[in-house]
PDB file of N, CA and C in Angstrom:
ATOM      1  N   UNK A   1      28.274   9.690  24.928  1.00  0.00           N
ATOM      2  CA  UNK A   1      28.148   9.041  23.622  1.00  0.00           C
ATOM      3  C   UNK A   1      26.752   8.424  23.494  1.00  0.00           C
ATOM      4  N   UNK A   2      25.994   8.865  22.207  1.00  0.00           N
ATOM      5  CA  UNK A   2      24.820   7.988  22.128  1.00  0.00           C
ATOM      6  C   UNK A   2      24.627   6.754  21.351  1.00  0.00           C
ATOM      7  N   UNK A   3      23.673   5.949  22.208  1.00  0.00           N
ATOM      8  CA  UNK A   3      23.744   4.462  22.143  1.00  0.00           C
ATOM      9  C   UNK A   3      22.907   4.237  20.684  1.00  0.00           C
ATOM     10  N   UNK A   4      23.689   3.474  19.532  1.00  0.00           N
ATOM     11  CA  UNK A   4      22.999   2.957  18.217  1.00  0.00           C
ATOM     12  C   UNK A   4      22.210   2.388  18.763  1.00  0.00           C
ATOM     13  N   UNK A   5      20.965   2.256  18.002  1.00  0.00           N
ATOM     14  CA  UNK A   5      19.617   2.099  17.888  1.00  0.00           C
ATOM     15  C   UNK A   5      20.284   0.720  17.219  1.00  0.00           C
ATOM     16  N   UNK A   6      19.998  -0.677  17.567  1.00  0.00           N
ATOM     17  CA  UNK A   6      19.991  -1.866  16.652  1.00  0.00           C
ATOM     18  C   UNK A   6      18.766  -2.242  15.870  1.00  0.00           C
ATOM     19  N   UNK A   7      18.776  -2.138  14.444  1.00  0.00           N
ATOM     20  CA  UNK A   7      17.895  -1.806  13.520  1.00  0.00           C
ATOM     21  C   UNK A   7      17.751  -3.153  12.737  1.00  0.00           C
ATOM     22  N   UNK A   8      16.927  -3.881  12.438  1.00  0.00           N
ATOM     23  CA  UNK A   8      16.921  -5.099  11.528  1.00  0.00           C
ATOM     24  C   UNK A   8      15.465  -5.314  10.762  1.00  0.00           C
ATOM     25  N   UNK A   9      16.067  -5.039   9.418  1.00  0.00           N
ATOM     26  CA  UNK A   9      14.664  -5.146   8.512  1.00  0.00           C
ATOM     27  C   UNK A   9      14.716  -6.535   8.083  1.00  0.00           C
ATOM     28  N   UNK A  10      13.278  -7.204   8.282  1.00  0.00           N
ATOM     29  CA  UNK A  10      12.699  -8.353   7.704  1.00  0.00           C
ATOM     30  C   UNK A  10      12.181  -7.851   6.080  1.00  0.00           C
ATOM     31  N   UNK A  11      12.732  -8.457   5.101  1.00  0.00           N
ATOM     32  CA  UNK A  11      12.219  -8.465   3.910  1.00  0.00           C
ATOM     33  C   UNK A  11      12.422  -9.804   2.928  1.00  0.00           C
ATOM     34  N   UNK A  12      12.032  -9.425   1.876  1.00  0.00           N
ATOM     35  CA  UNK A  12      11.852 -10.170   0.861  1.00  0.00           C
ATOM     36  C   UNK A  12      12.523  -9.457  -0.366  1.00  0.00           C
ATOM     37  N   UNK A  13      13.341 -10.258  -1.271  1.00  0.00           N
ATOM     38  CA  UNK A  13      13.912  -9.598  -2.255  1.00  0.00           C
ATOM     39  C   UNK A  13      13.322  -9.223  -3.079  1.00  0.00           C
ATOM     40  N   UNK A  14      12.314  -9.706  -3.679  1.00  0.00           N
ATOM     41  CA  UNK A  14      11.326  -9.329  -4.637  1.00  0.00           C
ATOM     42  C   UNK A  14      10.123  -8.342  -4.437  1.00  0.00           C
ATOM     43  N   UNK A  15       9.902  -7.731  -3.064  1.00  0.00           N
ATOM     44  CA  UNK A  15       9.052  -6.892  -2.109  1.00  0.00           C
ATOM     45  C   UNK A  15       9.520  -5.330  -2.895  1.00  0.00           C
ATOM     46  N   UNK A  16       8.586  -4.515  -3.550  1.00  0.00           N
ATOM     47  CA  UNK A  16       8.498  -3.178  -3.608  1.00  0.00           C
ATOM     48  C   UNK A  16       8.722  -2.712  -2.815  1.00  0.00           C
ATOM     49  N   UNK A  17       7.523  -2.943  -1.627  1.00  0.00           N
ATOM     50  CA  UNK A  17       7.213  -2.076  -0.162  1.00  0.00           C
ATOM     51  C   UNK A  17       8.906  -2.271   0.639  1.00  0.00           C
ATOM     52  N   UNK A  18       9.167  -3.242   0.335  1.00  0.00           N
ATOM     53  CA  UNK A  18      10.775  -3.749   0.932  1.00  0.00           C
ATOM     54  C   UNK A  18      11.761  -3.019   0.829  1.00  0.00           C
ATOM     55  N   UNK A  19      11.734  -2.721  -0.496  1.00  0.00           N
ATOM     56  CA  UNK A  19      12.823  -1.805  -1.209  1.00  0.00           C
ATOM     57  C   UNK A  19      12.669  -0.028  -1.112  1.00  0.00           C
ATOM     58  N   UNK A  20      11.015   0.090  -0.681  1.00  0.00           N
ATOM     59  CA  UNK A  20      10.878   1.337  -0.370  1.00  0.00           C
ATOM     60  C   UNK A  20      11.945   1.523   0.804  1.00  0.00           C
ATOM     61  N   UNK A  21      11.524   0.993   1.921  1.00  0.00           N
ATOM     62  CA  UNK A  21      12.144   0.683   3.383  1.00  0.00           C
ATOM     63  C   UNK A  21      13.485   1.175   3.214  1.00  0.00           C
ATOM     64  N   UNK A  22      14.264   0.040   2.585  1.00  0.00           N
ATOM     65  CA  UNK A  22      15.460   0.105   2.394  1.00  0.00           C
ATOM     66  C   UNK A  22      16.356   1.743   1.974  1.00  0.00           C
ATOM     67  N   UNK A  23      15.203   1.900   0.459  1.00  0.00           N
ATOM     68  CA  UNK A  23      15.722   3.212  -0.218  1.00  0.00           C
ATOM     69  C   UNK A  23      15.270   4.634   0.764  1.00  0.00           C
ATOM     70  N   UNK A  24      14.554   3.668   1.275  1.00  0.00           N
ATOM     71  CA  UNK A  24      13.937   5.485   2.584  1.00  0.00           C
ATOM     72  C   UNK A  24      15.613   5.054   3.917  1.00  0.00           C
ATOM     73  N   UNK A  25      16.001   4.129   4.692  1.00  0.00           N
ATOM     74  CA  UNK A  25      16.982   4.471   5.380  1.00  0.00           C
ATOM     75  C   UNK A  25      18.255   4.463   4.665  1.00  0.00           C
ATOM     76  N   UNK A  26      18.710   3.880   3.478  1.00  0.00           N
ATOM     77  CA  UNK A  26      20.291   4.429   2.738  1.00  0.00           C
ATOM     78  C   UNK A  26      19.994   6.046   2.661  1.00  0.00           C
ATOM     79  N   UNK A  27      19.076   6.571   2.015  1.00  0.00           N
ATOM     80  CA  UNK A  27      18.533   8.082   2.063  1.00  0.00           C
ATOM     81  C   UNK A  27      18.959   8.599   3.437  1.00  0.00           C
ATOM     82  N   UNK A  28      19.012   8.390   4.227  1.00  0.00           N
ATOM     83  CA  UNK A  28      19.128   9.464   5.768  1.00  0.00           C
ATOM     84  C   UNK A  28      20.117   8.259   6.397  1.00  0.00           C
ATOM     85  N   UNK A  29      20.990   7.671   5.971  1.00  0.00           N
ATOM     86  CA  UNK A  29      22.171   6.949   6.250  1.00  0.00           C
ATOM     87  C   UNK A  29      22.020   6.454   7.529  1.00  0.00           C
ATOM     88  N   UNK A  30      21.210   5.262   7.777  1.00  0.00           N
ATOM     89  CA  UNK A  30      20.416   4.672   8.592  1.00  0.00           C
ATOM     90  C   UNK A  30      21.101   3.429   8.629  1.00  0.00           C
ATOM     91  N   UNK A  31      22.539   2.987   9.915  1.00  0.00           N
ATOM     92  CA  UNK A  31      22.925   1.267   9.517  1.00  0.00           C
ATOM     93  C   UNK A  31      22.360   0.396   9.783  1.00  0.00           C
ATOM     94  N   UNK A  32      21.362  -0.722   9.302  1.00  0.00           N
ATOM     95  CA  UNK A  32      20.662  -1.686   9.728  1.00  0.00           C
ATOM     96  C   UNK A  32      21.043  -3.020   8.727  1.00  0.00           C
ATOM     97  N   UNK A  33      20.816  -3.981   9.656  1.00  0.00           N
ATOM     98  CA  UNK A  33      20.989  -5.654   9.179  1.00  0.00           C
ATOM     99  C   UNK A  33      19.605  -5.721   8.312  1.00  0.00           C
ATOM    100  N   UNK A  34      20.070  -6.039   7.071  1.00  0.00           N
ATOM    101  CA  UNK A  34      19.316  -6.797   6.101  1.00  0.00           C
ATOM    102  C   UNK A  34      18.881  -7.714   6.120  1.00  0.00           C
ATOM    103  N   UNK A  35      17.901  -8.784   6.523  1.00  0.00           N
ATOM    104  CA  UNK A  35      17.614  -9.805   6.437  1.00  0.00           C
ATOM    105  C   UNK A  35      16.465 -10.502   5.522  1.00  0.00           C
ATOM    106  N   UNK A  36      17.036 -10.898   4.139  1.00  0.00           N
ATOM    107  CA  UNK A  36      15.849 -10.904   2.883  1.00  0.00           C
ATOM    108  C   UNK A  36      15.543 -12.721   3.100  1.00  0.00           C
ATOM    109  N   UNK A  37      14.368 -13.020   3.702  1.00  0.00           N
ATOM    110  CA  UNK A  37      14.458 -14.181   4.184  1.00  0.00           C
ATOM    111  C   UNK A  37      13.700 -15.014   2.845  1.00  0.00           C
ATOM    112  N   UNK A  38      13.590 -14.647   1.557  1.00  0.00           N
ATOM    113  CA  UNK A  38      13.386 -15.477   0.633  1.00  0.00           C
ATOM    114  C   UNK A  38      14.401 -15.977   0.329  1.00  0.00           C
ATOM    115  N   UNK A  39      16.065 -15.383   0.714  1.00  0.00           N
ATOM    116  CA  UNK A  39      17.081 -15.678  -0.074  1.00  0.00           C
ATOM    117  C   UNK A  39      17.987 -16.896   1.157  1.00  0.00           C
ATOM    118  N   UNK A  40      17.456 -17.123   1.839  1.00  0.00           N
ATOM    119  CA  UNK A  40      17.706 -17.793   3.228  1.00  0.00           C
ATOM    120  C   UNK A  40      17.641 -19.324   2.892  1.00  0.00           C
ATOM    121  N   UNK A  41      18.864 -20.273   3.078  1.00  0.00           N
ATOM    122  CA  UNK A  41      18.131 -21.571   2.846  1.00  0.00           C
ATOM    123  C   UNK A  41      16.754 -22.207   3.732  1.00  0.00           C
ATOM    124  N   UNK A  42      15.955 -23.057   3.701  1.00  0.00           N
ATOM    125  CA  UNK A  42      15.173 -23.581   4.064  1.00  0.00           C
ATOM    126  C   UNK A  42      14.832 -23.691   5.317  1.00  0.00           C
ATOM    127  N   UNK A  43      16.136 -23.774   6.382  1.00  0.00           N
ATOM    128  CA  UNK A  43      16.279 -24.031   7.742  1.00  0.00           C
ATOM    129  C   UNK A  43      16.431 -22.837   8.261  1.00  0.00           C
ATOM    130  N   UNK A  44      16.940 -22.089   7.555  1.00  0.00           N
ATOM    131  CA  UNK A  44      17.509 -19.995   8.342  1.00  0.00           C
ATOM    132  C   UNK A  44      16.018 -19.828   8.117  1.00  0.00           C
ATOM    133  N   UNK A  45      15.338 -20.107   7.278  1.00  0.00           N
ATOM    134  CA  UNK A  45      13.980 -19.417   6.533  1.00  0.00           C
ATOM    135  C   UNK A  45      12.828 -19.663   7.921  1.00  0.00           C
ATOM    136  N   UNK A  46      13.314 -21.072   8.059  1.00  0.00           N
ATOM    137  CA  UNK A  46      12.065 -21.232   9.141  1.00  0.00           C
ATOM    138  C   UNK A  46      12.354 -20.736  10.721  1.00  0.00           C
ATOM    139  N   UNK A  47      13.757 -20.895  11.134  1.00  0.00           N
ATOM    140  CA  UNK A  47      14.187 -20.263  12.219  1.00  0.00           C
ATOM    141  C   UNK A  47      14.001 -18.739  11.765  1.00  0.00           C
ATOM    142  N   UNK A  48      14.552 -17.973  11.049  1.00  0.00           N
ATOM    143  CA  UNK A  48      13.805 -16.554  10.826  1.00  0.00           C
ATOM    144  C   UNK A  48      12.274 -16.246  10.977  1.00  0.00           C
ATOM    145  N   UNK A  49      11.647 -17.016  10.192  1.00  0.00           N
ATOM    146  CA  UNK A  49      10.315 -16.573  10.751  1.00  0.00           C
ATOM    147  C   UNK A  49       9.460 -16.740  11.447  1.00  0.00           C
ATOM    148  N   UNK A  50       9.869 -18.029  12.208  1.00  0.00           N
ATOM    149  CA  UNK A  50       9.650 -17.846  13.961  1.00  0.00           C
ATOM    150  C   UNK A  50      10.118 -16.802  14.581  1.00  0.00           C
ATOM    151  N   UNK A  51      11.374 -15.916  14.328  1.00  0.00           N
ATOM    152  CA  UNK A  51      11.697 -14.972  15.037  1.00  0.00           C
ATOM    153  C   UNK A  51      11.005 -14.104  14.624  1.00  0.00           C
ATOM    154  N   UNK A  52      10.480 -13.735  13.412  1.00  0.00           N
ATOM    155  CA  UNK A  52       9.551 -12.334  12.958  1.00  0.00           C
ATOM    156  C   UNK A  52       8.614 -12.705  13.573  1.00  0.00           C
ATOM    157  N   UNK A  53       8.015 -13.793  13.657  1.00  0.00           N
ATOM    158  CA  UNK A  53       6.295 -13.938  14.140  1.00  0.00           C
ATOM    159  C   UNK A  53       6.681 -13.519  15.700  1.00  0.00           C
ATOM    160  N   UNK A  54       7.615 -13.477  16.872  1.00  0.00           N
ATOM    161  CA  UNK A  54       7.296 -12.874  17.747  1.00  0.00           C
ATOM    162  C   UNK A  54       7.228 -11.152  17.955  1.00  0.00           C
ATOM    163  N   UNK A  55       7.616 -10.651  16.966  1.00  0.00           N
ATOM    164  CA  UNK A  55       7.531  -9.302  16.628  1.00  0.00           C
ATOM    165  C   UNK A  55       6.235  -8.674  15.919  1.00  0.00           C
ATOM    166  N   UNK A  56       6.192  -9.839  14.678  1.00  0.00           N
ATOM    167  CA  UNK A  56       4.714  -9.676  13.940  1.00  0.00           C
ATOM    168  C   UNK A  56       3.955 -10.959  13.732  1.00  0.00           C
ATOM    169  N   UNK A  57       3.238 -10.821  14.660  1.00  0.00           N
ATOM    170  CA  UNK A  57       2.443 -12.428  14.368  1.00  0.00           C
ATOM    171  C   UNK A  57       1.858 -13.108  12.752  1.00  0.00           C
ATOM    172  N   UNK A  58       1.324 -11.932  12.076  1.00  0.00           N
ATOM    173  CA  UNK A  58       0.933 -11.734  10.797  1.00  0.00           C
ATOM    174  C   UNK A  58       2.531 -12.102   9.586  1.00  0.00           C
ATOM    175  N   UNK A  59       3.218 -11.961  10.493  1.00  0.00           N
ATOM    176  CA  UNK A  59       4.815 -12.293   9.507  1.00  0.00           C
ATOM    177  C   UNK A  59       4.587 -11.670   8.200  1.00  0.00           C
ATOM    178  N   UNK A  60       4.222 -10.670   8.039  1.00  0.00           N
ATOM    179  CA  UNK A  60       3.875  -9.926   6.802  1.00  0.00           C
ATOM    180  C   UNK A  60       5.360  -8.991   6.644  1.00  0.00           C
ATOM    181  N   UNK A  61       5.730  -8.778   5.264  1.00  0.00           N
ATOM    182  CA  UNK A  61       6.787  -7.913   4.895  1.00  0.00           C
ATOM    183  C   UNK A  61       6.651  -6.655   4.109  1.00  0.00           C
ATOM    184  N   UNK A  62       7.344  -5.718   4.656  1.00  0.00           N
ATOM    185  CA  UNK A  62       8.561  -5.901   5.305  1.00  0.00           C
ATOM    186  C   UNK A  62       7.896  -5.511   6.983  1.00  0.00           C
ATOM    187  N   UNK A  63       8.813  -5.977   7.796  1.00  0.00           N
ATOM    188  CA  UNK A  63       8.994  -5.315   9.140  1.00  0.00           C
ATOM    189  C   UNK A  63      10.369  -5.315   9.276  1.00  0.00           C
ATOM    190  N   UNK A  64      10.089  -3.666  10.000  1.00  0.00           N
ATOM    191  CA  UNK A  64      11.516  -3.251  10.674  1.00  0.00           C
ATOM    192  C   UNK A  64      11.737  -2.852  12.369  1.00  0.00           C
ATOM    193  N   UNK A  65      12.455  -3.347  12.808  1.00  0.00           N
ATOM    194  CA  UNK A  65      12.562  -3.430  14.267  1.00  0.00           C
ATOM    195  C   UNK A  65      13.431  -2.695  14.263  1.00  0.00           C
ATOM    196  N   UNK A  66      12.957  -1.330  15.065  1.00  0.00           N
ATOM    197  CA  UNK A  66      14.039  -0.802  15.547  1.00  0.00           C
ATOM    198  C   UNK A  66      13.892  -0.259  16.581  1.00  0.00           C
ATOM    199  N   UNK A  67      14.009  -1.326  17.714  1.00  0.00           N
ATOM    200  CA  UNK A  67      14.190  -1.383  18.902  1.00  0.00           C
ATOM    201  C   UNK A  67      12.527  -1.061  19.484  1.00  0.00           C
ATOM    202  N   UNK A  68      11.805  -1.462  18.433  1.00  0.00           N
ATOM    203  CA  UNK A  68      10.184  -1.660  18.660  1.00  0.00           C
ATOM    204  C   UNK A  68       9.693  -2.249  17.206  1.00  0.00           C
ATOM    205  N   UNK A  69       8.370  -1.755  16.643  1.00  0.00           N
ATOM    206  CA  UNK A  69       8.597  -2.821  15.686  1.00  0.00           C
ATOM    207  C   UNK A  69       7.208  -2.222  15.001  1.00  0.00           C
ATOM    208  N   UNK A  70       7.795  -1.709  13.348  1.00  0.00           N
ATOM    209  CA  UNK A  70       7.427  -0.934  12.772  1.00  0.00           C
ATOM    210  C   UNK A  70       6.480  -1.856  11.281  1.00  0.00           C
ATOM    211  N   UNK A  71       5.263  -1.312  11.256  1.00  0.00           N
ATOM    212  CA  UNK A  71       5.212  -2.408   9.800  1.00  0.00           C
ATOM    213  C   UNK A  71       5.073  -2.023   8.543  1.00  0.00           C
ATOM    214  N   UNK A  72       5.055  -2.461   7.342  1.00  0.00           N
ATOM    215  CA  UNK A  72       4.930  -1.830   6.071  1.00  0.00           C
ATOM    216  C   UNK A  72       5.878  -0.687   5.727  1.00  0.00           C
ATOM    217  N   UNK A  73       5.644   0.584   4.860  1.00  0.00           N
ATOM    218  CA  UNK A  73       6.314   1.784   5.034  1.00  0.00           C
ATOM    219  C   UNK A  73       5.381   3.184   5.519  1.00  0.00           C
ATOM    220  N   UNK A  74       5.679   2.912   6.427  1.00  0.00           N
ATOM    221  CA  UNK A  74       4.933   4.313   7.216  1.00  0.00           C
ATOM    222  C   UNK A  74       6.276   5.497   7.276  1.00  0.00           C
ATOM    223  N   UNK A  75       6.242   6.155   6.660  1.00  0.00           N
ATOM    224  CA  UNK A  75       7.207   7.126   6.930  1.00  0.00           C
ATOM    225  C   UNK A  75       7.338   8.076   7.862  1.00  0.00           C
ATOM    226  N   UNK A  76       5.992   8.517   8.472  1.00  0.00           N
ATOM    227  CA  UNK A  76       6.188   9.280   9.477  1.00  0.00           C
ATOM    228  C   UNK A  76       6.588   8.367  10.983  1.00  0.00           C
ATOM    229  N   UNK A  77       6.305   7.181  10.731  1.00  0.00           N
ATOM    230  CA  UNK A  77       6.307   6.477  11.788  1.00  0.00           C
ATOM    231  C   UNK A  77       8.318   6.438  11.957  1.00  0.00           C
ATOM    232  N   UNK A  78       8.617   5.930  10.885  1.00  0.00           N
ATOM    233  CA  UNK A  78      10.085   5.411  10.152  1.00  0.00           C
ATOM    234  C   UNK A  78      10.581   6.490  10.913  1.00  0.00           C
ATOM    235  N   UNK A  79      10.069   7.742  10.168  1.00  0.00           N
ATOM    236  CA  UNK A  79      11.104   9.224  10.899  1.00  0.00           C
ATOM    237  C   UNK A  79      11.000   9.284  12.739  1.00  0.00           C
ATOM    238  N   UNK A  80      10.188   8.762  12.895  1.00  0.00           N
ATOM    239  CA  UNK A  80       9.723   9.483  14.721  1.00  0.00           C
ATOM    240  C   UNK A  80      10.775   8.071  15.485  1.00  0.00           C
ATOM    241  N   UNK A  81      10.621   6.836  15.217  1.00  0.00           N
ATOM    242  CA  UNK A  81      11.222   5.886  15.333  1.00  0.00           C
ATOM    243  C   UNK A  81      13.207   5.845  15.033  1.00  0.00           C
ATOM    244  N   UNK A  82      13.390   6.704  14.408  1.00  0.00           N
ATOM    245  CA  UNK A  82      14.850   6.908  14.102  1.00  0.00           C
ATOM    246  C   UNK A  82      15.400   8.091  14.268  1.00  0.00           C
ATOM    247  N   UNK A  83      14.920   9.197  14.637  1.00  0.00           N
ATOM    248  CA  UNK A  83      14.887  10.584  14.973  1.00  0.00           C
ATOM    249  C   UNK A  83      15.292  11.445  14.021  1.00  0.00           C
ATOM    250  N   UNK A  84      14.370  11.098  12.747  1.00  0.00           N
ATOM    251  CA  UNK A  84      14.396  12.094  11.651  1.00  0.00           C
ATOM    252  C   UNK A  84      13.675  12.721  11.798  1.00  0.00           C
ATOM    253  N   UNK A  85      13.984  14.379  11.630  1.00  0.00           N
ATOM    254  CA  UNK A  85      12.791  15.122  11.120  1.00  0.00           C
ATOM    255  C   UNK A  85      12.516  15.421   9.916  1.00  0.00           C
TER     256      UNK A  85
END
């Protein structure tokens, strides 16, 4: 049996580039945790992005970790990272 990839996108609800992300893995039925940290109260907001800044120091959105740690929408990257061709 092969082991799920644990997938968690950092975004922002109001983020284009965010929603690309999103609409590129529902497209190739990709399960990952959503995490839109504008919509986060005050205290999740700041404990969240201490946790992104050890992934992306720049805490820039979106980033997606999946099981390394991907930034913006790079699609070829997205595909090689999730084993789309």
């Amino acid at each position: 049996m092969e082991k799920r990839k644990r997938i968690r996108l950092y975004a922002l609800s109001t983020c284009p580039r965010c929603k690309q992300v999103k609409q590129f893995l529902e497209k190739h039925n990709i399960e990952y945790e959503d995490i839109e940290v504008d919509l986060l109260d005050s205290g999740e907001q700041w404990v969240t992005s201490k946790e992104l800044k050890k992934y992306n120091p720049d805490a820039t959105y979106p980033t997606l970790i999946v099981e390394e740690v991907i930034l913006d929408f790079d699609e070829e990257s997205l595909k090689e990272a999730l084993g789309i061709k």
